[in-house]
Protein backbone atom coordinates (compact mmCIF):
# COMPACT_ATOMS: atom_id res chain seq x y z
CA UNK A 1 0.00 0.00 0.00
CA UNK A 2 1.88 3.48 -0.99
CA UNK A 3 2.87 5.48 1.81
CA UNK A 4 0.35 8.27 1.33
CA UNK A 5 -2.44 6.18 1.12
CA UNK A 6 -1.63 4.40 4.48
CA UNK A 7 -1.13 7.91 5.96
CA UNK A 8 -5.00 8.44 4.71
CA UNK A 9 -6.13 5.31 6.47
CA UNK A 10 -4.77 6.33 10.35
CA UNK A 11 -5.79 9.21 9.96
CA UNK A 12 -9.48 8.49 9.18
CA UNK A 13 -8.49 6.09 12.22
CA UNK A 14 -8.19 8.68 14.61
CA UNK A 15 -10.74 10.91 13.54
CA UNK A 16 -13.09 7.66 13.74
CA UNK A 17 -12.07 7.26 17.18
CA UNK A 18 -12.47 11.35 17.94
CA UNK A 19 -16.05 11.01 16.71
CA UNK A 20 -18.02 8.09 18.16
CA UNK A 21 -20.89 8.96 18.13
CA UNK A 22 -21.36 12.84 19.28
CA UNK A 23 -19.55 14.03 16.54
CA UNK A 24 -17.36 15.73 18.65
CA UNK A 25 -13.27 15.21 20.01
CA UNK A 26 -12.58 16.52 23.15
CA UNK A 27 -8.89 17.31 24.73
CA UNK A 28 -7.92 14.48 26.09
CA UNK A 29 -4.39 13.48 27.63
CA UNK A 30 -2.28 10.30 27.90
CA UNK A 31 -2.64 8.29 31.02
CA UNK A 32 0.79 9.91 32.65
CA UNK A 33 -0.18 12.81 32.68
CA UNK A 34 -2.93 13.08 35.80
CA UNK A 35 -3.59 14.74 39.09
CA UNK A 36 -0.23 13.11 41.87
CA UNK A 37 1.99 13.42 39.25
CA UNK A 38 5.78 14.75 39.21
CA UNK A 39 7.32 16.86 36.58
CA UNK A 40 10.67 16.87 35.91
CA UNK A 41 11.97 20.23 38.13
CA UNK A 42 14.87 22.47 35.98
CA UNK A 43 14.13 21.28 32.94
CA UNK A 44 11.30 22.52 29.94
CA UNK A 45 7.91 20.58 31.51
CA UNK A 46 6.19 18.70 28.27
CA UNK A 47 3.07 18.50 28.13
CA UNK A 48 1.01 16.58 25.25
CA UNK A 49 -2.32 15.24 23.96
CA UNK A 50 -5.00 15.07 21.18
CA UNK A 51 -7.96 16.69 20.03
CA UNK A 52 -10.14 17.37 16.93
CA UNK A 53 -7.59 19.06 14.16
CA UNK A 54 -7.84 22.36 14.31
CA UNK A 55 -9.08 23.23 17.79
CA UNK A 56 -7.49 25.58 19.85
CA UNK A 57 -6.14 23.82 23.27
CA UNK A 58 -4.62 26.37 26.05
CA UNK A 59 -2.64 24.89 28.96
CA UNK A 60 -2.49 26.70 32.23
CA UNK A 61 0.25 25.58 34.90
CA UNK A 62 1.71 28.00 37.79
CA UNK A 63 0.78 31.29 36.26
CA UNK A 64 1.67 30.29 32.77
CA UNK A 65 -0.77 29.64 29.82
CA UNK A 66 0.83 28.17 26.73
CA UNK A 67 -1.84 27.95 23.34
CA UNK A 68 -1.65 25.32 20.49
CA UNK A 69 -3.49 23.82 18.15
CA UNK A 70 -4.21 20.35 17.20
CA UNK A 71 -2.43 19.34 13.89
CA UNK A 72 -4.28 17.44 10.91
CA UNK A 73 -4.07 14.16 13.02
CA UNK A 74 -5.24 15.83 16.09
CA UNK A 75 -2.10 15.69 18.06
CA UNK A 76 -0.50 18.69 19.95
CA UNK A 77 2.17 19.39 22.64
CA UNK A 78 3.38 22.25 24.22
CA UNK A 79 6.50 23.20 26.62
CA UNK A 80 6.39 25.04 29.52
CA UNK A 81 9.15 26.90 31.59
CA UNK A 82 11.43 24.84 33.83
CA UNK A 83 10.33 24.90 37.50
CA UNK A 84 12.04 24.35 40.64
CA UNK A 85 11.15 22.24 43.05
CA UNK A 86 7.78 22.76 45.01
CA UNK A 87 3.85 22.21 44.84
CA UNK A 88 1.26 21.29 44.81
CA UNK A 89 0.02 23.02 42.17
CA UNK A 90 -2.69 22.91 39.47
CA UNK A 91 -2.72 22.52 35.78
CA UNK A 92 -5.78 23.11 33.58
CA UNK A 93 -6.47 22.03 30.37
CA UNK A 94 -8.85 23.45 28.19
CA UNK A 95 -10.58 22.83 24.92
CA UNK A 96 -14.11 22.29 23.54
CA UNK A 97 -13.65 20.90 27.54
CA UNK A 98 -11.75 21.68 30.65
CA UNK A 99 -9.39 19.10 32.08
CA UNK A 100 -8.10 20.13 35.71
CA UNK A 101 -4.94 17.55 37.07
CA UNK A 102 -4.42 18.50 41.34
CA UNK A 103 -1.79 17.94 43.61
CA UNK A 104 1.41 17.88 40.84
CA UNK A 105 4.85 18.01 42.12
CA UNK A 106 7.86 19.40 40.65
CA UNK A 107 10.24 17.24 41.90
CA UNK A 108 12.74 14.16 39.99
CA UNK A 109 11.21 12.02 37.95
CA UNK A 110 13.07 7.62 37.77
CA UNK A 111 12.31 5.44 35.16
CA UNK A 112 12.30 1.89 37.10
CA UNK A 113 12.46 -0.85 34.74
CA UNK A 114 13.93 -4.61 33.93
CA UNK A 115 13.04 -8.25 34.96
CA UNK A 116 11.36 -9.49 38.49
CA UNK A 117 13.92 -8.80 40.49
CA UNK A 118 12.71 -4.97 40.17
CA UNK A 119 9.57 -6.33 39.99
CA UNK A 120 9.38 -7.07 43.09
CA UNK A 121 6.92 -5.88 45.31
CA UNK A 122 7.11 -4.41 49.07
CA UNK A 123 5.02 -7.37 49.79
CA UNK A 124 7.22 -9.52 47.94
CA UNK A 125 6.70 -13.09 45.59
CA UNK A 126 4.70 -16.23 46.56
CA UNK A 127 7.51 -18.27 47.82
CA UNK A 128 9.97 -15.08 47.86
CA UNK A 129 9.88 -13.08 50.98
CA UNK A 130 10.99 -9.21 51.31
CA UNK A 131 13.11 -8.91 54.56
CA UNK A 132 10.74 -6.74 56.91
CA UNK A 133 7.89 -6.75 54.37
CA UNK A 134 5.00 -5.66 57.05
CA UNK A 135 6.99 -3.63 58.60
CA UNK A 136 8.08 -1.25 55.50
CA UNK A 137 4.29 -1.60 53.86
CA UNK A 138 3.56 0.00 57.46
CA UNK A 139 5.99 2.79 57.20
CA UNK A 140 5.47 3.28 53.33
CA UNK A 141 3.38 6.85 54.16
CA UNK A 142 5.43 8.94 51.90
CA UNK A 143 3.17 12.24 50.17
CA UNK A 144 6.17 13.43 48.48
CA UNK A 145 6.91 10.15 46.67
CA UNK A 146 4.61 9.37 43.87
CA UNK A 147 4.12 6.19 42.09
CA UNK A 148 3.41 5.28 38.68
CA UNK A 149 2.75 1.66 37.60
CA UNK A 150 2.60 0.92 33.89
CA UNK A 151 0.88 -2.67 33.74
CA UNK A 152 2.22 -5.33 31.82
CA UNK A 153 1.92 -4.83 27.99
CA UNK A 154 3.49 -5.91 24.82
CA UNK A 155 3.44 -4.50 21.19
CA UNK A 156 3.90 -5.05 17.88
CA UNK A 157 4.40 -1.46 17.48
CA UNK A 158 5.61 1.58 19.46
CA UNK A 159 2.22 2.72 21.52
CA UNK A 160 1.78 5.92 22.44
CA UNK A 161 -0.71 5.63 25.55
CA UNK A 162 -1.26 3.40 28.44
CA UNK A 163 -3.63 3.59 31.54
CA UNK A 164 -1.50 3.91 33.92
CA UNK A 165 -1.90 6.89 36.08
CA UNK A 166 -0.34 8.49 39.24
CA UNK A 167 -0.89 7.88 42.94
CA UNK A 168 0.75 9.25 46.38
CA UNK A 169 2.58 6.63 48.03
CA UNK A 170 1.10 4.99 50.94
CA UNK A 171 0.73 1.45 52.65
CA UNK A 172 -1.83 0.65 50.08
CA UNK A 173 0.10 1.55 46.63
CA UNK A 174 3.32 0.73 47.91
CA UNK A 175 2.87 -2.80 48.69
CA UNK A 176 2.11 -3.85 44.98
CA UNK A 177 5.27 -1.60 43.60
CA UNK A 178 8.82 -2.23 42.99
CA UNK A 179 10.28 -2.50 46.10
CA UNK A 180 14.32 -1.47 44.66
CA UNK A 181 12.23 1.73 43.25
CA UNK A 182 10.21 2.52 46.64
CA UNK A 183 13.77 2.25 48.59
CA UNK A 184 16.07 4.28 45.85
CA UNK A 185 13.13 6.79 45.77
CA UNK A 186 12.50 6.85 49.76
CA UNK A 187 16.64 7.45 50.28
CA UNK A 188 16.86 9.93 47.37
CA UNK A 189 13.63 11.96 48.86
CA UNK A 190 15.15 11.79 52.81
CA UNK A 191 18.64 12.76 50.97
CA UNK A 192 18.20 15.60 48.84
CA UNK A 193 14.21 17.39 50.15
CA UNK A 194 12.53 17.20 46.51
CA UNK A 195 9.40 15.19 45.39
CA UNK A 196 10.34 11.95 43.60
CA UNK A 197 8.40 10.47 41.18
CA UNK A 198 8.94 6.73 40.30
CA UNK A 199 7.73 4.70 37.37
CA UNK A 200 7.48 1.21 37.87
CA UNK A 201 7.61 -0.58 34.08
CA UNK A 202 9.20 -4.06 34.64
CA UNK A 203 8.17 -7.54 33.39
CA UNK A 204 9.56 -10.74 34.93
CA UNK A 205 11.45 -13.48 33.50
CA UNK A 206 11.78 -11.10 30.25
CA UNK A 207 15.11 -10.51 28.49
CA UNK A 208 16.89 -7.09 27.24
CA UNK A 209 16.04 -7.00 23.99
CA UNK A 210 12.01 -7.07 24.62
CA UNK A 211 12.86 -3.66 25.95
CA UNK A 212 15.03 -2.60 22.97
CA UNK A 213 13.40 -0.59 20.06
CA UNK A 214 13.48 -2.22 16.41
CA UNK A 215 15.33 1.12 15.04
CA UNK A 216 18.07 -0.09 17.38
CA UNK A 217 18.49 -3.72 17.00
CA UNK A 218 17.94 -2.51 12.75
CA UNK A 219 20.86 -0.44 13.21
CA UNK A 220 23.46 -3.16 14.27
CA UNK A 221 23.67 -6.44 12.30
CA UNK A 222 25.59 -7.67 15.09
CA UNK A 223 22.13 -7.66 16.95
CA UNK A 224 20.39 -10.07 14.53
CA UNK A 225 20.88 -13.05 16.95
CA UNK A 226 18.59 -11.66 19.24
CA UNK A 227 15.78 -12.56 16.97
CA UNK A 228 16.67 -16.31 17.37
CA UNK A 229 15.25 -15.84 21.24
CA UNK A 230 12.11 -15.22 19.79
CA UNK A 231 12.01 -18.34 17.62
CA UNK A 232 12.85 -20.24 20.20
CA UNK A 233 10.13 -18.71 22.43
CA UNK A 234 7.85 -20.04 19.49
CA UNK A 235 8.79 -23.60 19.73
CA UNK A 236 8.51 -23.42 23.17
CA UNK A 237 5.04 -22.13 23.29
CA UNK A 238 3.14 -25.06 22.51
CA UNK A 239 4.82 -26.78 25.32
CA UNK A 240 4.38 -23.84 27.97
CA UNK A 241 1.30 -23.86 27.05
CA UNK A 242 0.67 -27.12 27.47
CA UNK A 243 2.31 -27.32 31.41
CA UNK A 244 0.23 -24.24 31.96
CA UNK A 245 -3.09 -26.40 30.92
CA UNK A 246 -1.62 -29.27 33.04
CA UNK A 247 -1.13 -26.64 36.50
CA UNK A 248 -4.80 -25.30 36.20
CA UNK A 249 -6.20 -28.60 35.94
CA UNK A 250 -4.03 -29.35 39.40
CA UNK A 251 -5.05 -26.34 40.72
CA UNK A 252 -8.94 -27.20 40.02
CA UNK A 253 -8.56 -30.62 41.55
CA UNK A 254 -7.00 -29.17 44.63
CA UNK A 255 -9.62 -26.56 45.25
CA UNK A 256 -12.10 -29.26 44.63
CA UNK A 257 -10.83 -31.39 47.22
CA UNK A 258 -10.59 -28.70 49.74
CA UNK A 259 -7.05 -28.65 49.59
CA UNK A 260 -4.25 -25.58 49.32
CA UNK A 261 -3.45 -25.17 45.51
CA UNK A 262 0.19 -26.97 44.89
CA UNK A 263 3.19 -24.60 44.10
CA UNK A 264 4.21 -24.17 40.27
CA UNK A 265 7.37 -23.01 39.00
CA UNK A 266 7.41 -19.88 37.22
CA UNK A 267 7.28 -19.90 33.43
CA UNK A 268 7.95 -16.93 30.64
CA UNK A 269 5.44 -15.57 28.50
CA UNK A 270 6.43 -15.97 24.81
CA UNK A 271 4.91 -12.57 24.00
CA UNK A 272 6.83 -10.78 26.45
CA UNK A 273 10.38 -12.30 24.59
CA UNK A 274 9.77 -10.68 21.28
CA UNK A 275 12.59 -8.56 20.38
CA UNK A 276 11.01 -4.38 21.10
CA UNK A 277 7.72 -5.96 22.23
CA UNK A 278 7.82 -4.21 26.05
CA UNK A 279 9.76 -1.22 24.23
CA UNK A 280 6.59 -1.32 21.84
CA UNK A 281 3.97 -1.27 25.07
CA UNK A 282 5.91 -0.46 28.11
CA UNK A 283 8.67 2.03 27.27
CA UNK A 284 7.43 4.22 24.12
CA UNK A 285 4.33 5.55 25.75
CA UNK A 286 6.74 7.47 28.23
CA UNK A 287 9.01 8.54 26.19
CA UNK A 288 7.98 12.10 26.02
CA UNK A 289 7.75 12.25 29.91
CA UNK A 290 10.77 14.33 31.12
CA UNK A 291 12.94 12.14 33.61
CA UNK A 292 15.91 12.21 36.00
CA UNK A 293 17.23 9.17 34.96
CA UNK A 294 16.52 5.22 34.90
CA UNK A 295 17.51 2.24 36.98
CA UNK A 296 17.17 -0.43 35.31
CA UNK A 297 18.13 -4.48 36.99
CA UNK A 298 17.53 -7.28 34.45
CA UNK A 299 19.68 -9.99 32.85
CA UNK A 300 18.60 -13.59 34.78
CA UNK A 301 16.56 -13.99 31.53
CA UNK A 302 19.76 -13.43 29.28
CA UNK A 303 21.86 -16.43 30.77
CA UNK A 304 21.24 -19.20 28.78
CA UNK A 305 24.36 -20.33 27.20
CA UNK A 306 23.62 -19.73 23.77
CA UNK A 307 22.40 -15.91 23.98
CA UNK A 308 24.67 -14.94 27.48
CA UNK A 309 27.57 -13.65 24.98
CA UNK A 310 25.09 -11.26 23.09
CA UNK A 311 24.11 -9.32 26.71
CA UNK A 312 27.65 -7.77 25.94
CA UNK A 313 26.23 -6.10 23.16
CA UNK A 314 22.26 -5.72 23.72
CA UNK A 315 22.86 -3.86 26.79
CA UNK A 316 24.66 -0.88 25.87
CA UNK A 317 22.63 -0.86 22.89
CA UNK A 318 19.37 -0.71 24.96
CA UNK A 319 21.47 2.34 26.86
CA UNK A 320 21.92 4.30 23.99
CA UNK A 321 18.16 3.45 22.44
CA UNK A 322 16.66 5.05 25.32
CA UNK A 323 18.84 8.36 25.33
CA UNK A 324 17.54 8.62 22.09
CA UNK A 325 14.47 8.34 22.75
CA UNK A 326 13.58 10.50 25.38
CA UNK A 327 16.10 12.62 23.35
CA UNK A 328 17.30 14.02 27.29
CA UNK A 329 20.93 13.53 26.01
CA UNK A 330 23.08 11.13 28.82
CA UNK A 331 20.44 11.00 31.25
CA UNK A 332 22.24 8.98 34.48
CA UNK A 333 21.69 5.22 33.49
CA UNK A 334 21.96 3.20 36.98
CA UNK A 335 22.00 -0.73 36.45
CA UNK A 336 22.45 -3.73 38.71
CA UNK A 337 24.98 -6.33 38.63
CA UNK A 338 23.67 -9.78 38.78
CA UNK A 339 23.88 -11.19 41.89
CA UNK A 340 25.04 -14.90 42.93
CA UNK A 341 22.25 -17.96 42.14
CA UNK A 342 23.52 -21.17 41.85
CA UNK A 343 20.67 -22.22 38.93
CA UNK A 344 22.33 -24.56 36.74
CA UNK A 345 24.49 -26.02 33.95
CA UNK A 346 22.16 -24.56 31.38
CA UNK A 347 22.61 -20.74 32.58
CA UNK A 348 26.04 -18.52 32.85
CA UNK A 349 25.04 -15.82 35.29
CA UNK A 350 28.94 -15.01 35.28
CA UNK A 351 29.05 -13.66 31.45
CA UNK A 352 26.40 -11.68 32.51
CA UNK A 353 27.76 -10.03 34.93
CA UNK A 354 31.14 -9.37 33.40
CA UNK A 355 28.57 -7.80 30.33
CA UNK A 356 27.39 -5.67 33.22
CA UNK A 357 30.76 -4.41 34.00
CA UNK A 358 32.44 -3.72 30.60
CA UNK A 359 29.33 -1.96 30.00
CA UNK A 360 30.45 0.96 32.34
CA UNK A 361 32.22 2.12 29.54
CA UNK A 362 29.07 4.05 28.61
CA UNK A 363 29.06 7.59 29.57
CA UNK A 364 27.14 8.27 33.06
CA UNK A 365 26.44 4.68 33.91
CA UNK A 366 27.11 3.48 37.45
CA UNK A 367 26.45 -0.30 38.44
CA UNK A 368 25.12 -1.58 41.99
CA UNK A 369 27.22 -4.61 43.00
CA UNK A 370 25.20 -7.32 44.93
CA UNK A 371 26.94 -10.07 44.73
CA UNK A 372 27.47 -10.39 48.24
CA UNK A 373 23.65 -10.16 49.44
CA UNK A 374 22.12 -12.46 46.94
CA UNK A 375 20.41 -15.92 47.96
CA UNK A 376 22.31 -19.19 46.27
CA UNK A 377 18.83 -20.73 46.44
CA UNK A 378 16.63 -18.23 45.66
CA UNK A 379 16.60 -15.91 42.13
CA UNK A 380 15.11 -13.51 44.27
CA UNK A 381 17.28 -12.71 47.23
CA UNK A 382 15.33 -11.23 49.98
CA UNK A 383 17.59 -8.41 50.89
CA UNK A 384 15.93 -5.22 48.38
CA UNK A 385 16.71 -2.23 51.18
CA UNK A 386 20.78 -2.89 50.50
CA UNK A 387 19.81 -2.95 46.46
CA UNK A 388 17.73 0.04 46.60
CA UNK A 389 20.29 2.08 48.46
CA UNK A 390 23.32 1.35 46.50
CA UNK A 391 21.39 2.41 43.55
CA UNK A 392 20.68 6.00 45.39
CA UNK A 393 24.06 5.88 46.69
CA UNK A 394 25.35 6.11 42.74
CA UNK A 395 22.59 8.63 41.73
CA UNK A 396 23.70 10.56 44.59
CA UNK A 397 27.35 10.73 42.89
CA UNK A 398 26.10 10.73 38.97
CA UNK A 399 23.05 12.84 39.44
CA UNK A 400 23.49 15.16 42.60
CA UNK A 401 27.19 15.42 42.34
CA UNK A 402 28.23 14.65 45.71
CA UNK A 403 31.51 13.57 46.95
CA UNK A 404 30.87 10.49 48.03
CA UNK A 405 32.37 7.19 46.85
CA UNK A 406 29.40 4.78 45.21
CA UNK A 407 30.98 1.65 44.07
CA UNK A 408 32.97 -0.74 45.49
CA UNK A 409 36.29 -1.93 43.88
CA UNK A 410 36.36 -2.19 39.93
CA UNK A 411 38.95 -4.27 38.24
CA UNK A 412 41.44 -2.02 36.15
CA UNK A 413 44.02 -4.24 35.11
CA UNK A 414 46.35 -6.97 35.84
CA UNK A 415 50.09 -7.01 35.70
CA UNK A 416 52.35 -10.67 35.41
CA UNK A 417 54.89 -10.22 38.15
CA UNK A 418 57.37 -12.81 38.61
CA UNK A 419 55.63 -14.83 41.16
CA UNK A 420 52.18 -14.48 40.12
CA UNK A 421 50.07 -11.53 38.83
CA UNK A 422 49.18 -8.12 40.44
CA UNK A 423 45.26 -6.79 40.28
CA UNK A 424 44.81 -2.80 40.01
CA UNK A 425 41.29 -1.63 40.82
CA UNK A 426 39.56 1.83 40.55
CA UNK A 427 36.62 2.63 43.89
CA UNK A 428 39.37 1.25 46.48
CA UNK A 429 38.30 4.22 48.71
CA UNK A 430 40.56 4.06 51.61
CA UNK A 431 42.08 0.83 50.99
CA UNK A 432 40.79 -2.78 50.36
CA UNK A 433 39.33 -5.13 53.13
CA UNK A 434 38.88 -8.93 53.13
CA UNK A 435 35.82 -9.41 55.27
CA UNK A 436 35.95 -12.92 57.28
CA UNK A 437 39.78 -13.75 56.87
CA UNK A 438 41.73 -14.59 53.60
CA UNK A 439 40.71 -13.43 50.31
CA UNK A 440 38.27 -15.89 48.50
CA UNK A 441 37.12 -16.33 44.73
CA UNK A 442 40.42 -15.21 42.60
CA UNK A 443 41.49 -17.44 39.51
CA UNK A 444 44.72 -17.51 37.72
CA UNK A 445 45.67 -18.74 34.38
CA UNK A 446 48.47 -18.48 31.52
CA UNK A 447 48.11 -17.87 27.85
CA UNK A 448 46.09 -21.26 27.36
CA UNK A 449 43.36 -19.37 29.54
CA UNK A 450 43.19 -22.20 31.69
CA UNK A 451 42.11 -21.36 35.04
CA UNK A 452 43.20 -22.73 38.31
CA UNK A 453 42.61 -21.47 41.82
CA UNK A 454 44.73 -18.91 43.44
CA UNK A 455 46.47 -17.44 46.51
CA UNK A 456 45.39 -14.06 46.88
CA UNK A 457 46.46 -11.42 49.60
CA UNK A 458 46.04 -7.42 49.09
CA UNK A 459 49.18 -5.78 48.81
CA UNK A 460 48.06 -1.51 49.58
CA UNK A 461 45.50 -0.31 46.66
CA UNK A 462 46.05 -3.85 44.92
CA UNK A 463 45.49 -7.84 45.30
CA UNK A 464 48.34 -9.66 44.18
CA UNK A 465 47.46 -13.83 43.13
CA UNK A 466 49.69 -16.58 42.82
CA UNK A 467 49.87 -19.99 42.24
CA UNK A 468 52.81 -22.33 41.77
CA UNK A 469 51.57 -24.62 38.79
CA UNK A 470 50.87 -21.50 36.83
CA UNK A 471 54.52 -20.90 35.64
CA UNK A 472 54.17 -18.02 33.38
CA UNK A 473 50.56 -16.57 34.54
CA UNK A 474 48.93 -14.27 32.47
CA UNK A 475 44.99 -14.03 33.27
CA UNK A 476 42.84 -13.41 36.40
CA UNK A 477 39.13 -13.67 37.25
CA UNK A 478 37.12 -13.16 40.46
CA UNK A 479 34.01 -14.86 41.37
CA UNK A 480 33.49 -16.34 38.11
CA UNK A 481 30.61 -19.26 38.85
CA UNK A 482 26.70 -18.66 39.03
CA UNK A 483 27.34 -18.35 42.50
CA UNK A 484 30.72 -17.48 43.83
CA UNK A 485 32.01 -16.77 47.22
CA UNK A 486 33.63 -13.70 47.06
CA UNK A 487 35.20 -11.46 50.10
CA UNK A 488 36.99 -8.53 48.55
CA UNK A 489 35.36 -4.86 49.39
CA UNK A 490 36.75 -1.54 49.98
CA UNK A 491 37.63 0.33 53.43
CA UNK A 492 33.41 2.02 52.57
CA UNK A 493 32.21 -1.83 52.68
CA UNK A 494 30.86 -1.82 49.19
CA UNK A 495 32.02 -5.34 47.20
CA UNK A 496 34.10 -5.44 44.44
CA UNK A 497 32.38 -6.45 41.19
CA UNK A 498 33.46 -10.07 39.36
CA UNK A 499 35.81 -9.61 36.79
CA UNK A 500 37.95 -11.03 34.24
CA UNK A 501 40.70 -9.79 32.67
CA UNK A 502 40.66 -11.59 29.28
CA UNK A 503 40.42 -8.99 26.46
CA UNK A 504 37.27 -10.38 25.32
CA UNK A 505 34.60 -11.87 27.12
CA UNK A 506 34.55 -15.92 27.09
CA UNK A 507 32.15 -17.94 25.41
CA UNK A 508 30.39 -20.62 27.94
C-alpha cells in the first residue's frame, strides 16, 4: 500500500475514534499525565495530547498559559518553563472541555524498569519473601513520593498511551510496587528534600532485547541473533502452554478437594520475549515524559548459554536506544549487577555479569554490586533495602554530584609479576578489606586461559594472586561461577564487582 495512502487510512483512524458517536473530540491526555503526578523540576515541563484538528487547546500551569493547536491528526504538545522544586500546584487544560490535574509536584522524575527482580513488590513473591515486608508496607506513608505503575503490555508497534496513572505513596500503593524503586526513591527523597516520582515498568522473567526498540536492533547487524530468542520462544510455546493447561487442571482438583493449591514453578510468557515488544507497550508511551534518569536491573533472563555472549552487546545498545528516545541527552543510566544464584548447567550468570561491568564504559552509567547479598537458592534474594540504596548511593554521585564514593572496587588491570600476577582496581576508597579472613574467589591462568585457583592477599590499593603450577601466569578472574564466594570490598564496605581480565569476554 503506498505510503500516502496508508497515511489516509490512520488518519481516518483517529478521527473515527475522535467522533463516536457525538460528533465531537474533546482534549484528552495520555494516562501519565494526571492529578499526583511529578514533573521533571529544571528542565522545559512537556506536556502533550489530542484533540479534533484544528481546535485551539490552552494549557495553564503555575501562572503560565501556553496555546496550540491540534495538527491534521489531532495531536498537539506544548513546553512550559522549567520549575524548581515545590507544589502542589494545578494545571488546567482546556478545549471544547476543561481538564483540571491536582496535587502535581515538581520534583525528579526515575524510570524503574527490567526483569522481576525490580519487579518485586514491598510485599514480595509467593515463595519469595521481602526482609521486613510488614513492617516497611507499614511505614510506606510517603506524600512526596509518587508512584506510577505501567501494567504489563506488549506490542507489535511503538504505543503511544497506556492507563497507567499516578498515585501518592502509601501502605496501600506501595505494597504492589517495585520495592528497589520505593527504597532508591525513599533514600533519594530523605537525601536531597525534593518530590520523587517513580515509574514502575518491569516484566519478569523477560530478556533485554524485549525492551530494545526495532530502530536499534535494525541499526546493528551484530544484533540479529537476538531474533533467534524469539524463535525459540515459538517452539517453546506449545509446550508452555501445554504445562500451563496441566497446572490449572491441578489447581482445580486441589480446590475441589478442599485442599491448598500446589506450588508451580514460574514460566515466561512468549509474547513478552519478542525482540522491542515491552519497548513497543511499556517504554514508548513514556518517552515524552521528562525524567531524571533510569535504573534499570535485568539480565537472569539473558543467561542461557547460547544468547549470554550477546548481553555484551544488547545492553549498551538498549542504553543508547533510550537516550535517544527520550532525546534528554546522557540521562544517568543506573543498572544492577547480577547477583550470585547457583541455577544450573544450562545458565552462565557469570558472562552476565562481566557484560554488566564492561558496560560501564558508557558515559554516566554506574552499576550496583550485589553479589554479596544475593540468595544461592533463591533468584530472588530477599535483601531489596541494601539494592535500593546502593542504587541512590550512585545517583547521589552521577546525578546530585556529591563527593561520596558509590561503588565498590572495579577491576582495572592486571600485571604478570614474577611470582604471580598483580590486580589494580579503581573505587578502592581508603584501601581494600577482606571481610571474614583470607581473600576468596580469585582465579589464575596463563596464555592457554586455563584457570586454576589462586592465593590471593592485598598488597596496599592492589590484590596480588599466585599460584605455583601457573609458571608463566597471564589471566585473572574473580568470582566467576553462578554463584561465587567472594570477600573482597573496599575500606566504605561496598564489594568489588566479578571480573575477568581476558580482552574479550569468554564464550560458555
Amino acid at each position: 500500500m503506498p505510503v500516502k495512502t496508508t497515511l489516509r487510512f490512520c488518519a481516518l483512524a483517529i478521527l473515527l475514534a475522535c467522533y463516536p458517536r457525538t460528533g465531537t473530540c474533546e482534549a484528552r491526555l495520555p494516562g501519565i499525565l494526571s492529578s499526583h503526578m511529578v514533573l521533571q523540576r529544571d528542565k522545559p515541563i512537556h506536556i502533550w495530547g489530542w484533540s479534533d484538528p484544528g481546535e485551539k487547546v490552552t494549557v495553564e500551569f503555575h501562572g503560565v498559559s501556553r496555546d496550540v493547536t491540534g495538527d491534521s491528526l489531532g495531536n498537539w504538545g506544548v513546553f512550559l518553563p522549567p520549575e524548581s522544586a515545590g507544589g502542589p500546584y494545578q494545571l488546567t487544560v482546556t478545549g471544547s472541555n476543561k481538564i483540571v490535574l491536582d496535587d502535581v509536584l515538581i520534583g525528579d522524575v526515575w524510570f524503574a524498569s527490567g526483569q522481576s527482580n525490580m519487579e518485586f513488590p514491598l510485599k514480595g513473591f509467593p515463595g519469595a519473601p521481602m526482609n521486613h515486608s510488614a513492617e516497611e508496607i507499614a511505614h510506606a506513608s510517603q506524600p512526596q513520593i509518587r508512584l506510577l505503575h505501567i501494567r504489563e503490555k506488549a506490542a507489535d508497534f511503538p504505543l503511544f498511551n497506556s492507563d497507567a496513572s499516578w498515585t501518592v505513596c502509601s501502605p496501600e500503593t506501595a505494597a504492589n510496587f517495585s520495592a528497589v524503586a520505593y527504597f532508591f526513591g525513599r533514600e533519594l527523597n530523605a537525601r536531597e528534600h525534593v518530590p520523587i516520582g517513580l515509574i514502575d515498568s518491569t516484566w519478569g522473567g523477560t530478556v533485554a532485547e524485549a525492551w530494545t526498540s526495532l530502530r536499534a536492533i535494525s541499526a546493528d547487524a551484530g544484533l540479529m541473533p537476538v531474533f533467534a530468542t524469539r524463535a525459540h520462544m515459538m517452539e517453546t510455546q506449545g509446550e508452555i502452554s501445554a504445562i500451563l493447561a496441566k497446572e490449572r487442571r491441578e489447581d482445580l482438583a486441589a480446590k475441589q478437594a478442599g485442599q491448598p493449591a500446589p506450588h508451580h514453578p514460574w514460566h515466561p510468557d512468549p509474547a513478552s520475549w519478542a525482540p522491542a515488544a515491552l519497548f513497543n507497550g511499556m517504554v514508548a508511551p513514556a518517552t515524552p515524559y521528562t525524567i531524571k534518569g533510569v535504573i534499570w536491573y535485568q539480565g537472569e533472563s539473558n543467561s542461557r548459554l547460547a544468547w549470554a555472549p550477546m548481553y555484551a552487546k544488547i545492553f549498551p545498545a538498549l542504553i543508547a536506544d533510550w537516550r535517544t528516545q527520550w532525546r534528554e541527552g546522557d540521562f544517568p543510566f543506573l543498572f544492577v549487577q547480577s547477583s550470585g544464584f547457583t541455577s544450573d548447567a544450562t545458565e552462565d550468570w557469570a558472562i552476565i555479569r562481566e557484560a554488566q561491568r564492561r558496560s560501564l564504559s558508557v558515559a554516566n552509567t554506574a552499576m550496583a554490586v550485589i553479589i554479596d547479598i544475593g540468595d544461592p537458592d533463591n533468584v530472588h534474594p530477599a535483601d531489596k533495602q541494601t539494592v535500593g540504596a546502593r542504587l541512590a548511593l550512585a545517583a547521589r554521585a552521577l546525578a546530585y554530584g556529591e563527593k561520596v564514593e558509590y561503588s565498590g572496587p572495579l577491576f582495572r588491570q592486571a600485571t604478570p609479576e614474577s611470582d604471580g600476577v598483580r590486580i589494580w582496581f579503581d573505587h578502592t576508597a581508603h584501601g581494600l578489606v577482606a571481610k571474614g579472613g583470607a581473600l576468596e574467589g580469585f582465579e589464575i591462568a596463563g596464555d592457554d586461559c586455563h584457570f586454576v585457583p589462586a592465593t590471593a592477599r592485598i598488597d596496599g590499593e592492589t590484590v596480588v594472586v599466585s599460584n605455583a603450577q601457573v609458571a608463566e601466569p597471564k589471566y585473572v578472574r574473580y568470582g566467576w561461577a553462578n554463584a561465587p564466594v567472594v570477600n573482597l570490598y573496599n575500606s566504605e564496605g561496598l564489594p568489588a564487582s566479578p571480573f575477568t581480565s581476558e580482552d574479550e569476554i569468554p564464550r560458555p
